[in-house]
N, C-alpha and C. Protein backbone atom coordinates (compact mmCIF):
# COMPACT_ATOMS: atom_id res chain seq x y z
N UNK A 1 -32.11 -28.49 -4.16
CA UNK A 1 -31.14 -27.98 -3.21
C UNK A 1 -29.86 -27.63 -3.94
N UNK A 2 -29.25 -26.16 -4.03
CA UNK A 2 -28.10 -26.05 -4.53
C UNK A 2 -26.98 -26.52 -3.33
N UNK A 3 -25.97 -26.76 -4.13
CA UNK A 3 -24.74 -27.06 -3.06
C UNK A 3 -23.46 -26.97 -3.94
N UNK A 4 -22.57 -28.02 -3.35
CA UNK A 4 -21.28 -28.14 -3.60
C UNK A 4 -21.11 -29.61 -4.12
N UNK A 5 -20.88 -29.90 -5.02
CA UNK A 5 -20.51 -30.81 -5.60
C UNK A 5 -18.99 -31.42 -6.20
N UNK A 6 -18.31 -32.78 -5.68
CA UNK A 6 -17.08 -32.84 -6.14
C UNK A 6 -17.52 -34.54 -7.88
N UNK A 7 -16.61 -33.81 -8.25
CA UNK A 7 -16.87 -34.89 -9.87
C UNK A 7 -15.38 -35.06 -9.92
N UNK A 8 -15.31 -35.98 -10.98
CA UNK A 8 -13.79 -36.28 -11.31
C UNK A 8 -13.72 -36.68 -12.39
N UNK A 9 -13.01 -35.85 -13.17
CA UNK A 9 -12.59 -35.97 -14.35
C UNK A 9 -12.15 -37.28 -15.18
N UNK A 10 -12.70 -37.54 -16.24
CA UNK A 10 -12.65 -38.75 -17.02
C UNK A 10 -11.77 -38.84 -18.26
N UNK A 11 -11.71 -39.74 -18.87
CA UNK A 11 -11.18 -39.67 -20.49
C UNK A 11 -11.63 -38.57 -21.40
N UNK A 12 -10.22 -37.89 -21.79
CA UNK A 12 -10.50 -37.06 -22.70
C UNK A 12 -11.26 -35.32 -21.97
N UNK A 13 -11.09 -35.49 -20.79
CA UNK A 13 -11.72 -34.50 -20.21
C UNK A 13 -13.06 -34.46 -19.54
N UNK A 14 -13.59 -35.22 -19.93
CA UNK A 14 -15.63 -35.33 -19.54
C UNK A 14 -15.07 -35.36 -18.16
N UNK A 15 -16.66 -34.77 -17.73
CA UNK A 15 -17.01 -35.10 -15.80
C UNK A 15 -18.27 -35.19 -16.36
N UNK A 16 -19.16 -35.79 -15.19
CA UNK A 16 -20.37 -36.32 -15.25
C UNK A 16 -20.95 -35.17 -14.25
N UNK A 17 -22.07 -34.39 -14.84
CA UNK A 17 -22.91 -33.42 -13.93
C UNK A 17 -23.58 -34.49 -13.12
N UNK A 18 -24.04 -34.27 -11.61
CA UNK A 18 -24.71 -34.80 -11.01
C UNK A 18 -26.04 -35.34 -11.28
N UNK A 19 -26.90 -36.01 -11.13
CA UNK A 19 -28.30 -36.32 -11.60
C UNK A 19 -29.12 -34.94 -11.60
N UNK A 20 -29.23 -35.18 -9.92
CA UNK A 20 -29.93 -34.04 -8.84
C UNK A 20 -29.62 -32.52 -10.06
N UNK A 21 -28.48 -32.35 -10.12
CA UNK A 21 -28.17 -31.14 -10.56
C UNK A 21 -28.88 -30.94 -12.28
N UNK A 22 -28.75 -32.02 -12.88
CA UNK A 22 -29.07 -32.11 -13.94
C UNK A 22 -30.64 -31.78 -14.31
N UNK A 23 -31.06 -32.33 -13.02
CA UNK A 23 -32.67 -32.42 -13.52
C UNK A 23 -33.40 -31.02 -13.37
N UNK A 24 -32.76 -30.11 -11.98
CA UNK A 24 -33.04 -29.07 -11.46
C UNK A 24 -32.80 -27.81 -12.57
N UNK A 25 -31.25 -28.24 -13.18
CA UNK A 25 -30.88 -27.63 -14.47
C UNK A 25 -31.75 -27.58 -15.87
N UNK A 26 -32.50 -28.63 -15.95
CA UNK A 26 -33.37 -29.40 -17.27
C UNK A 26 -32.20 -29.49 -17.94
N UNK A 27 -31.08 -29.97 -17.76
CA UNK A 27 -30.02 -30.46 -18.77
C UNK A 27 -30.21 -31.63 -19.44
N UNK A 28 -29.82 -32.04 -20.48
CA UNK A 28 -30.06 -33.28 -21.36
C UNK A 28 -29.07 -33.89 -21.98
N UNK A 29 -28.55 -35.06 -22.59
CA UNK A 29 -27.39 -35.07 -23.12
C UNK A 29 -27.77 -34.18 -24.43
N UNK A 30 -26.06 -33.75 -24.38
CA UNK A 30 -25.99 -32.55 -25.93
C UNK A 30 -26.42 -31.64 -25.36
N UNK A 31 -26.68 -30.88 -24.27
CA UNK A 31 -26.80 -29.69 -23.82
C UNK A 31 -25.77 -28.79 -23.65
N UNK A 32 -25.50 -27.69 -24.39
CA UNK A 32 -24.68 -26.84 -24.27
C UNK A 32 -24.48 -25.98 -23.06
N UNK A 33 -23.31 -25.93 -22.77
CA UNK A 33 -22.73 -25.41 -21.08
C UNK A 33 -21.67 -24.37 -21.85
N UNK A 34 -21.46 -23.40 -21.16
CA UNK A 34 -20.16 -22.45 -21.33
C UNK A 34 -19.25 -22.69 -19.64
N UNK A 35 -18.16 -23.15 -20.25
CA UNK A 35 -16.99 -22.67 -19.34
C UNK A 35 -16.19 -21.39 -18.70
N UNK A 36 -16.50 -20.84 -18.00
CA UNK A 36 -15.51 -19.41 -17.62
C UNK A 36 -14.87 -20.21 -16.57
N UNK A 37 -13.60 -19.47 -17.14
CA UNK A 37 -12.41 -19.38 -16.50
C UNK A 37 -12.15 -17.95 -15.86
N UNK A 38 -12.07 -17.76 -14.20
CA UNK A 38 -12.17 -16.38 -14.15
C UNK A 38 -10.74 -16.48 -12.73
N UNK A 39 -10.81 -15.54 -12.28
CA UNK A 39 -9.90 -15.32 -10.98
C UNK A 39 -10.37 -15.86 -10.18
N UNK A 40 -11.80 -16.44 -9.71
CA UNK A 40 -11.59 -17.01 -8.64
C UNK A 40 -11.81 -18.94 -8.88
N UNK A 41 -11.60 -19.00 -10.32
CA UNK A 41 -11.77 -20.98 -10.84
C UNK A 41 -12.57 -20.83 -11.81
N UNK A 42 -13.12 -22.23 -12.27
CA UNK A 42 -13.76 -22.31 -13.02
C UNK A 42 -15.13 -22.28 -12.57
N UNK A 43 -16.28 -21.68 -13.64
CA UNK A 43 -17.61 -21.82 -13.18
C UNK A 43 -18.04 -22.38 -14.73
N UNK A 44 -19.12 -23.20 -14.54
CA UNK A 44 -19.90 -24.12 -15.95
C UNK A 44 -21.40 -23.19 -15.47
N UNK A 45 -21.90 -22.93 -16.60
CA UNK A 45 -23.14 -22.04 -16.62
C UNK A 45 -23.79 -22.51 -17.75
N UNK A 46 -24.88 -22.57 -17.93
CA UNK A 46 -25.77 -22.65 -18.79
C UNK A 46 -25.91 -21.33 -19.66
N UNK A 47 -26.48 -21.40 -21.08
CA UNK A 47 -26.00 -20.18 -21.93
C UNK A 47 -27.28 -19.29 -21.20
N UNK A 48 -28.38 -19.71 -20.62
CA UNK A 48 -29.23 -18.69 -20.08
C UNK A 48 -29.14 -18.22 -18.39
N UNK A 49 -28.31 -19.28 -18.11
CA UNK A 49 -27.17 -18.66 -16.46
C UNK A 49 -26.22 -17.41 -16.79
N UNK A 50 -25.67 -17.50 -18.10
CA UNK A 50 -24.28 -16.60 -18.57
C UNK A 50 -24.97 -15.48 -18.67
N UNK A 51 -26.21 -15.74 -19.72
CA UNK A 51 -27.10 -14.27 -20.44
C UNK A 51 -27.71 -13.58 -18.86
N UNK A 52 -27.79 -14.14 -18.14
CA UNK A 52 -28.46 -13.50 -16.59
C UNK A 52 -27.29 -12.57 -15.90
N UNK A 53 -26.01 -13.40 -15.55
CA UNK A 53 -25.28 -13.08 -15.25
C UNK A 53 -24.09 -11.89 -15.84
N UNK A 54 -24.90 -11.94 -17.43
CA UNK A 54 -23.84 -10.48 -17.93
C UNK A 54 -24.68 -9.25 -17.77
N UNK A 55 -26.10 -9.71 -17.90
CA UNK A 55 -27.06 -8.60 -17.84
C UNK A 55 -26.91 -7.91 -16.16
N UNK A 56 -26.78 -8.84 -15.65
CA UNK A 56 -26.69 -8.05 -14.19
C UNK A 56 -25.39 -7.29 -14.27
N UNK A 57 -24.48 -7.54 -14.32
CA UNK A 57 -23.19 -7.16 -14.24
C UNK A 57 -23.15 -5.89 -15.12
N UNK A 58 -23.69 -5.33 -16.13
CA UNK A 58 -24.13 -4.64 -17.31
C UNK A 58 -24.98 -3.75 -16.84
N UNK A 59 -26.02 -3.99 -15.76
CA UNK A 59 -26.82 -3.15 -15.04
C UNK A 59 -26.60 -2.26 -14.97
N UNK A 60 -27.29 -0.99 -15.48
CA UNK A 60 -27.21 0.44 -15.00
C UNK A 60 -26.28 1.07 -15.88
N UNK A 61 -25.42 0.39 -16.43
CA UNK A 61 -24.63 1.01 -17.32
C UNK A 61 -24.81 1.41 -18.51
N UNK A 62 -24.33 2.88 -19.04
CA UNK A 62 -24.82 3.10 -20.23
C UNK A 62 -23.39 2.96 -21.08
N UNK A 63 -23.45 2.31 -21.49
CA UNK A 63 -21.86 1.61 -22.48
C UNK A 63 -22.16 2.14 -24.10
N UNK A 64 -23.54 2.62 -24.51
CA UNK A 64 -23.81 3.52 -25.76
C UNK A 64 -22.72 4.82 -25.64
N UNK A 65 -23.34 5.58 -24.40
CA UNK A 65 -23.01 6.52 -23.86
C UNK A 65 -21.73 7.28 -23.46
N UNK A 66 -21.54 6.27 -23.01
CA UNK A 66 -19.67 6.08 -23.10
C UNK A 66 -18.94 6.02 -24.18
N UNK A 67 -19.60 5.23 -24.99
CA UNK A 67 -18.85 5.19 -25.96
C UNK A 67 -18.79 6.29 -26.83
N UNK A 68 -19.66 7.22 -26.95
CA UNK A 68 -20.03 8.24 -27.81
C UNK A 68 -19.74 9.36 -26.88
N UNK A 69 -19.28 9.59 -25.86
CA UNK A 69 -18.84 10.83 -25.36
C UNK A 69 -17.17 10.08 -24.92
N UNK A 70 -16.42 9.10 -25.20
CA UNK A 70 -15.41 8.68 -25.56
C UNK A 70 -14.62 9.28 -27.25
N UNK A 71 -15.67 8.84 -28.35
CA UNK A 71 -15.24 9.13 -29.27
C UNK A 71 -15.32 10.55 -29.92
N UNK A 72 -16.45 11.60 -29.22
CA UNK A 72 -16.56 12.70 -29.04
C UNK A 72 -14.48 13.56 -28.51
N UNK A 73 -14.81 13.05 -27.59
CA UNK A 73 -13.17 13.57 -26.86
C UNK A 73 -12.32 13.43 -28.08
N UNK A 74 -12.11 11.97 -28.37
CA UNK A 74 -10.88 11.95 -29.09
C UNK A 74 -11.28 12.47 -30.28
N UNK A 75 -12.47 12.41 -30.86
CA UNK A 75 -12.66 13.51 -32.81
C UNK A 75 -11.94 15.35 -32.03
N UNK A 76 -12.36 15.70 -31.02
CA UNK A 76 -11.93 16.90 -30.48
C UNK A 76 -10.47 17.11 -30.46
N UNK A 77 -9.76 15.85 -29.44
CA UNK A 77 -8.23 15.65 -29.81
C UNK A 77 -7.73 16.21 -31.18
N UNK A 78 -8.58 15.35 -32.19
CA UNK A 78 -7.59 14.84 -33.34
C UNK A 78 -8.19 16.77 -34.60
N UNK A 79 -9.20 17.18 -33.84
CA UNK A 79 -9.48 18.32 -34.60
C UNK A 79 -8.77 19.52 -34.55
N UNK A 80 -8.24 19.41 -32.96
CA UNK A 80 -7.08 20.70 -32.53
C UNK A 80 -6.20 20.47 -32.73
């Protein structure tokens, strides 16, 4: 069951992930988490939650493409 979870911060910074959450996660101790800090708080993601979440966001976009009819313009700029 996903939800809402409140933790509270310990020495030195640690919070304790939930069990429930942990197990659903396959987290382990020494498991690496990434922190984003964004506009709407913080979110903790797993590095294969993050890799999901940029790929979607990345969707459809051709950012090669752009970039090469970007640098096209400006070689044109800098030729006239």
């Amino acid at each position: 069951m996903k939800g809402t979870y409140t933790v509270t911060m310990g020495a030195h910074g640690h919070i304790e992930v939930p069990e429930s959450v942990r197990e659903r996660a396959g987290l382990h101790e020494g498991a690496t988490l990434v922190l984003l800090e964004t506009s709407n708080g913080i979110v903790l993601l797993t590095r294969d939650q993050l890799l999901e979440r940029v790929r979607r966001e990345l969707e459809g976009l051709d950012l090669v493409g752009d970039l090469l009819t970007e640098r096209r313009t400006a070689g044109q700029h800098e030729a006239a």
